[in-house]
C-alpha atoms as a PDB file:
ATOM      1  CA  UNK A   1     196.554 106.967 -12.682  1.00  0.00           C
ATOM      2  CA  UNK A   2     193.479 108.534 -12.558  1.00  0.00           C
ATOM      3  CA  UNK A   3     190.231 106.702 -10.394  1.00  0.00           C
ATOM      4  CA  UNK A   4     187.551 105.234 -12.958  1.00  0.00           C
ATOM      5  CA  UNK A   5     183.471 105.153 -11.913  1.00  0.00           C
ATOM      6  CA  UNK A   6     180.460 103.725 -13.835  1.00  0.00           C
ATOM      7  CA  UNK A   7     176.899 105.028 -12.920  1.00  0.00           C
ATOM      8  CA  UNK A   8     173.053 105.299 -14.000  1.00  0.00           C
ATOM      9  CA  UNK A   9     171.291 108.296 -15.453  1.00  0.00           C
ATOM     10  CA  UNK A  10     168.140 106.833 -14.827  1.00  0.00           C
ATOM     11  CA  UNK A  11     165.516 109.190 -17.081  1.00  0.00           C
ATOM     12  CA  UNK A  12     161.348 108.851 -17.214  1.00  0.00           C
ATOM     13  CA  UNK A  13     158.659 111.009 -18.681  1.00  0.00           C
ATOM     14  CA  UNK A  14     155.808 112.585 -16.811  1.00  0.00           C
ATOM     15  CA  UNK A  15     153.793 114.747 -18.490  1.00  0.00           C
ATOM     16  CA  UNK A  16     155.442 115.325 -21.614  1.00  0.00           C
ATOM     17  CA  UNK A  17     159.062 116.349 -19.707  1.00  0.00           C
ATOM     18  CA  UNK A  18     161.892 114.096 -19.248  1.00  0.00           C
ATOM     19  CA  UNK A  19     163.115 114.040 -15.578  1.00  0.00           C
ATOM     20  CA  UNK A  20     166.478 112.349 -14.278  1.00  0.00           C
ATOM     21  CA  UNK A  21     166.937 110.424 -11.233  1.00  0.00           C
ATOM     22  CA  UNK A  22     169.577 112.728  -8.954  1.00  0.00           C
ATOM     23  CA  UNK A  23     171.014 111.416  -5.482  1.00  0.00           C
ATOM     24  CA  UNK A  24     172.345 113.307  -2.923  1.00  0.00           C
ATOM     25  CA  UNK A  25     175.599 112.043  -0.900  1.00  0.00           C
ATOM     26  CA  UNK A  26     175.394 111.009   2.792  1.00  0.00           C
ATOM     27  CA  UNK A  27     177.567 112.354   5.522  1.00  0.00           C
ATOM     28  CA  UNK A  28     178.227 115.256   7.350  1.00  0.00           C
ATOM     29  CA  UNK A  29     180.410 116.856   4.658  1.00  0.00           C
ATOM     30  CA  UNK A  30     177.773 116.610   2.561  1.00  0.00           C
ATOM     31  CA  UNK A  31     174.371 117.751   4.973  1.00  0.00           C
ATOM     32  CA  UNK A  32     173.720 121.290   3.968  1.00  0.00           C
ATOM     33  CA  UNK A  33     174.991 121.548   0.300  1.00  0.00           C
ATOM     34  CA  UNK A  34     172.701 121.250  -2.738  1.00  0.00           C
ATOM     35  CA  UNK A  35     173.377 122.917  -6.039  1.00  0.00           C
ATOM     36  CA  UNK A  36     176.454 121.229  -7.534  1.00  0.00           C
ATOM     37  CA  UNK A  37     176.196 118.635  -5.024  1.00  0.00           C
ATOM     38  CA  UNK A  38     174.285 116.026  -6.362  1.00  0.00           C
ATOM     39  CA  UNK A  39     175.345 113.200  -8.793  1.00  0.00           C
ATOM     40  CA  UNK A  40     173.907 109.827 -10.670  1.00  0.00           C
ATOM     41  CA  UNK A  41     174.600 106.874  -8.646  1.00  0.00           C
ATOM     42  CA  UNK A  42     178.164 105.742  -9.630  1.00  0.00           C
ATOM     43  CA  UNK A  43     181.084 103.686  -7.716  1.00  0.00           C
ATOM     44  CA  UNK A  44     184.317 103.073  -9.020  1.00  0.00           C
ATOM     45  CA  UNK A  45     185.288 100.296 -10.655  1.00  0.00           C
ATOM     46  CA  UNK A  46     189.343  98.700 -10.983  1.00  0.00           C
ATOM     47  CA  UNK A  47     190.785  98.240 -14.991  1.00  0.00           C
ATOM     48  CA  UNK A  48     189.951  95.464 -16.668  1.00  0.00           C
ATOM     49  CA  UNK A  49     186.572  95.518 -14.884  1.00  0.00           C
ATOM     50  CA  UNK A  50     183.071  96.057 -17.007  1.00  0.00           C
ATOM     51  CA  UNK A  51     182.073  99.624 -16.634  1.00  0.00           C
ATOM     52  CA  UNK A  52     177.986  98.548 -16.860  1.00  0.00           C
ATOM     53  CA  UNK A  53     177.997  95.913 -14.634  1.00  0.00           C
ATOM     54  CA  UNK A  54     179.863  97.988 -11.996  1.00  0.00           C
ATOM     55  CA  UNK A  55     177.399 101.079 -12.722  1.00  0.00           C
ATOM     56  CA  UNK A  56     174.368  98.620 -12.481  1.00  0.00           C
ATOM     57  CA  UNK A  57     175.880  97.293  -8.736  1.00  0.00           C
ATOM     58  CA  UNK A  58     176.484 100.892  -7.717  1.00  0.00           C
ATOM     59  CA  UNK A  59     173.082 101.899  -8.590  1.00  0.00           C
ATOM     60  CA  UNK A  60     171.318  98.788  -6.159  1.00  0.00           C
ATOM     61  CA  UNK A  61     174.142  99.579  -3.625  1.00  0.00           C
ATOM     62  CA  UNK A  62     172.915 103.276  -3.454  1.00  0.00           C
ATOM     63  CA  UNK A  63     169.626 102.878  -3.614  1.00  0.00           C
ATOM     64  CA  UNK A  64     168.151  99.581  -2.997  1.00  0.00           C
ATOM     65  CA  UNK A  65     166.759  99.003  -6.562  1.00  0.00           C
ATOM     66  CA  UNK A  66     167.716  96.200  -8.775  1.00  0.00           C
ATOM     67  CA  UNK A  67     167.782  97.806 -12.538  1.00  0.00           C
ATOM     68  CA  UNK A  68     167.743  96.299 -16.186  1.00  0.00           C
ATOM     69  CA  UNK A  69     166.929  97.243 -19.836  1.00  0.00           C
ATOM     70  CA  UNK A  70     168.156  98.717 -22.484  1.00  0.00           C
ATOM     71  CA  UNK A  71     170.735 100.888 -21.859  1.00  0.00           C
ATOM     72  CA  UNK A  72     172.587 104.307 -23.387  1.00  0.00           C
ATOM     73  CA  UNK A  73     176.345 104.421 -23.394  1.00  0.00           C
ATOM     74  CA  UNK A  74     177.259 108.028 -22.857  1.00  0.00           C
ATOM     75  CA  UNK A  75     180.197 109.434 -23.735  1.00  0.00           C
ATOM     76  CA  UNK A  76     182.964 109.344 -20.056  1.00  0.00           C
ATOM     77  CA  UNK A  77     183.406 112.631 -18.473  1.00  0.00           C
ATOM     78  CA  UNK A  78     186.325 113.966 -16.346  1.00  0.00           C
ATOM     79  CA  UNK A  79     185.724 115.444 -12.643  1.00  0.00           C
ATOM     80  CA  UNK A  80     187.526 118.343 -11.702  1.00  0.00           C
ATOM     81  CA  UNK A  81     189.363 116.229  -9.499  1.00  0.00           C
ATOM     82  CA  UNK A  82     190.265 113.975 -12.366  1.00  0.00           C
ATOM     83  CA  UNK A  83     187.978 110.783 -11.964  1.00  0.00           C
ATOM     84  CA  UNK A  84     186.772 109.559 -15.183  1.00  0.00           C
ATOM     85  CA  UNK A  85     183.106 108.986 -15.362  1.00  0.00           C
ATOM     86  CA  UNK A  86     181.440 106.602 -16.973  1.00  0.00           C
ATOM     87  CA  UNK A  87     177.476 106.591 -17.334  1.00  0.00           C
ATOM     88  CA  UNK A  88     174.454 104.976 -19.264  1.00  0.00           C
ATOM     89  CA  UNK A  89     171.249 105.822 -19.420  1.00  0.00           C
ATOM     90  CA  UNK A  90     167.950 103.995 -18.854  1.00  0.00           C
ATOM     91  CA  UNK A  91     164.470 104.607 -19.176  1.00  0.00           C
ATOM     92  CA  UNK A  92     162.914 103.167 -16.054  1.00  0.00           C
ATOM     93  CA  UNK A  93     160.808 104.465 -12.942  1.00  0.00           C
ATOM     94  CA  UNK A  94     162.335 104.814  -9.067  1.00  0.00           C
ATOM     95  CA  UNK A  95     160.216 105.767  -6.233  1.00  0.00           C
ATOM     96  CA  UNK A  96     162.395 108.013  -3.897  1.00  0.00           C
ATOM     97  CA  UNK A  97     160.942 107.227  -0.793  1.00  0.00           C
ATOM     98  CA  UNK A  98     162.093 103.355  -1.167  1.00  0.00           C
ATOM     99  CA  UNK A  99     165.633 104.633  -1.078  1.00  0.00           C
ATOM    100  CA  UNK A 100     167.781 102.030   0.926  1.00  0.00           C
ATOM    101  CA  UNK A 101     171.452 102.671   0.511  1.00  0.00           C
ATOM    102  CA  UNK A 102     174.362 100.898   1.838  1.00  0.00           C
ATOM    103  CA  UNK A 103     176.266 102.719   4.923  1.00  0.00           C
ATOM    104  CA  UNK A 104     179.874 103.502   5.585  1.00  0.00           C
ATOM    105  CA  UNK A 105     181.730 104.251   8.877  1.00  0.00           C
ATOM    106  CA  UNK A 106     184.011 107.735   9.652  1.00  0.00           C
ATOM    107  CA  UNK A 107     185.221 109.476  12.675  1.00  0.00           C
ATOM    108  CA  UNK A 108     183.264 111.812  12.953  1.00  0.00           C
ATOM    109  CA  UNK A 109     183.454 115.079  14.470  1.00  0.00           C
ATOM    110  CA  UNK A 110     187.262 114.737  13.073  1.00  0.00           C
ATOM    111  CA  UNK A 111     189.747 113.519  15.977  1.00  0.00           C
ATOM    112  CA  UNK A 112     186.797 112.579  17.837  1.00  0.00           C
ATOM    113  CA  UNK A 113     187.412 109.185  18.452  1.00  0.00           C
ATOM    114  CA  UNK A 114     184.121 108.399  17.408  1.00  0.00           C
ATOM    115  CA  UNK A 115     182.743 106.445  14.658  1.00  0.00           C
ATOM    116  CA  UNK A 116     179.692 107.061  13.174  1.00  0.00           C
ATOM    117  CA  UNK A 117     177.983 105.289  10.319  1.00  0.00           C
ATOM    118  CA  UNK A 118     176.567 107.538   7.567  1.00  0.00           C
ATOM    119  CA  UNK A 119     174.374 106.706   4.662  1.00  0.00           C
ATOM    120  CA  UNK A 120     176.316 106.452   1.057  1.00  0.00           C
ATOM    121  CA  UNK A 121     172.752 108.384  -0.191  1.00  0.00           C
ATOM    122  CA  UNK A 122     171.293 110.231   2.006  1.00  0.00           C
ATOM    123  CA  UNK A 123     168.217 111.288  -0.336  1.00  0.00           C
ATOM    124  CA  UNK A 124     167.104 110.917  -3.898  1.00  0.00           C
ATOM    125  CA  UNK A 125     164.581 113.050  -6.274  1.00  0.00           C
ATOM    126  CA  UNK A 126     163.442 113.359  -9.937  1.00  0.00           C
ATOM    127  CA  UNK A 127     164.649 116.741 -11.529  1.00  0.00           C
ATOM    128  CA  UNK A 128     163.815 118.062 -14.868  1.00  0.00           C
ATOM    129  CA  UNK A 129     166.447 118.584 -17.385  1.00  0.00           C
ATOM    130  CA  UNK A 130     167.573 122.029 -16.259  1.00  0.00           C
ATOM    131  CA  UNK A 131     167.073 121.634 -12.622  1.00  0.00           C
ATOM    132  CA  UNK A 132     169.415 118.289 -12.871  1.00  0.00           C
ATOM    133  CA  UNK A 133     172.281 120.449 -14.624  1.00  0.00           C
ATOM    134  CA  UNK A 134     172.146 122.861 -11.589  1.00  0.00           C
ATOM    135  CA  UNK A 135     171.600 120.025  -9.167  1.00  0.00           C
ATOM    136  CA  UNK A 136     174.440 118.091 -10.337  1.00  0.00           C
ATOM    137  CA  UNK A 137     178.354 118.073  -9.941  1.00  0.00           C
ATOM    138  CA  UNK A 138     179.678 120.809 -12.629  1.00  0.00           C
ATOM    139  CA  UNK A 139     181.389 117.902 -14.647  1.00  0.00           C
ATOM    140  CA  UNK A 140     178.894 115.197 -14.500  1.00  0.00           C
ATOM    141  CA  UNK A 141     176.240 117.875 -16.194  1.00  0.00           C
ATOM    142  CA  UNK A 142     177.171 116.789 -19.735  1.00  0.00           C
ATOM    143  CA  UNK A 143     175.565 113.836 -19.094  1.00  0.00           C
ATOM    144  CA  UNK A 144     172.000 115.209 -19.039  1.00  0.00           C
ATOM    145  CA  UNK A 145     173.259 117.072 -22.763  1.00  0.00           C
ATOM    146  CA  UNK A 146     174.140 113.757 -24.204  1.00  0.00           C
ATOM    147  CA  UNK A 147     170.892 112.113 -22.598  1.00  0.00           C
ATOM    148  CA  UNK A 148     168.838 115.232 -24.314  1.00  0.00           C
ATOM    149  CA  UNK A 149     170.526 114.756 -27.540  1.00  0.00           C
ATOM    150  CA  UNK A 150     170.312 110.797 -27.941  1.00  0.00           C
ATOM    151  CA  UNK A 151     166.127 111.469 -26.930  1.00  0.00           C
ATOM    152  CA  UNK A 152     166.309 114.045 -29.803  1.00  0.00           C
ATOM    153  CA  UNK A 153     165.818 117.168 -27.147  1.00  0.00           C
ATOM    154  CA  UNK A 154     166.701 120.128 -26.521  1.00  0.00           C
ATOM    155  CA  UNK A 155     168.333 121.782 -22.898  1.00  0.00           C
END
């Protein structure tokens, strides 16, 4: 059976332009990749659990920021590795530098012996439309489509 996650598109308007909130994943697997890289802050969430309130805890958990309003069911997407994706949008503001995310523990370098603790988000930014698509996992790009096309624009 295939893993299940729930996350935010968070979305805001400056200047005319929609942007997206993007975050980038901690770790050292992670440090020096960019384009396709990034993703919304999601977590995965067990059957019979609500999708939205999982996506809503993910989103604090990654970032520090309690969230509420009216959100935008998008439609679930499938990652290349086969996680199903679900997101919803929501119009709200996030300032980047008050990121705050929870931490997790690895060995790290492998058969080290060492633990380290890495941040789950390492960084987050504000991307317009076509930025975010290149930004953003592959998969998880049809997202910012369905965002554009429930806002009634165009990629």
């Amino acid at each position: 059976m295939s893993k299940m996650s729930a996350g935010i598109l968070l979305h805001r308007f400056r200047n005319v332009e929609p942007e997206v909130l993007l975050v980038h994943p901690g770790g050292p697997f992670w440090k020096n990749k960019d384009l396709g890289a990034w993703s919304i802050p999601k977590g995965e969430f067990l059957p019979g659990q609500d999708p939205l309130k999982t996506a809503i805890r993910e989103f604090h958990e990654e970032t520090g920021a309690k969230i509420s309003g009216d959100f935008i069911a998008l439609f679930p997407v499938r990652q290349t590795g086969g996680n199903l994706v679900h997101a919803f949008a929501l119009e709200h503001d996030f300032d980047p530098a008050k990121l705050k995310s929870n931490k997790f523990e690895m060995e790290w370098p492998p058969r080290s012996g060492r633990m380290q603790e890495f941040p789950e988000v390492d960084r987050a930014d504000w991307f317009d439309f076509q930025t975010a698509k290149q930004k953003l996992n592959p998969s998880q790009s049809a997202f910012i489509d369905q965002l554009a096309q429930k806002l009634s624009l165009k990629t």
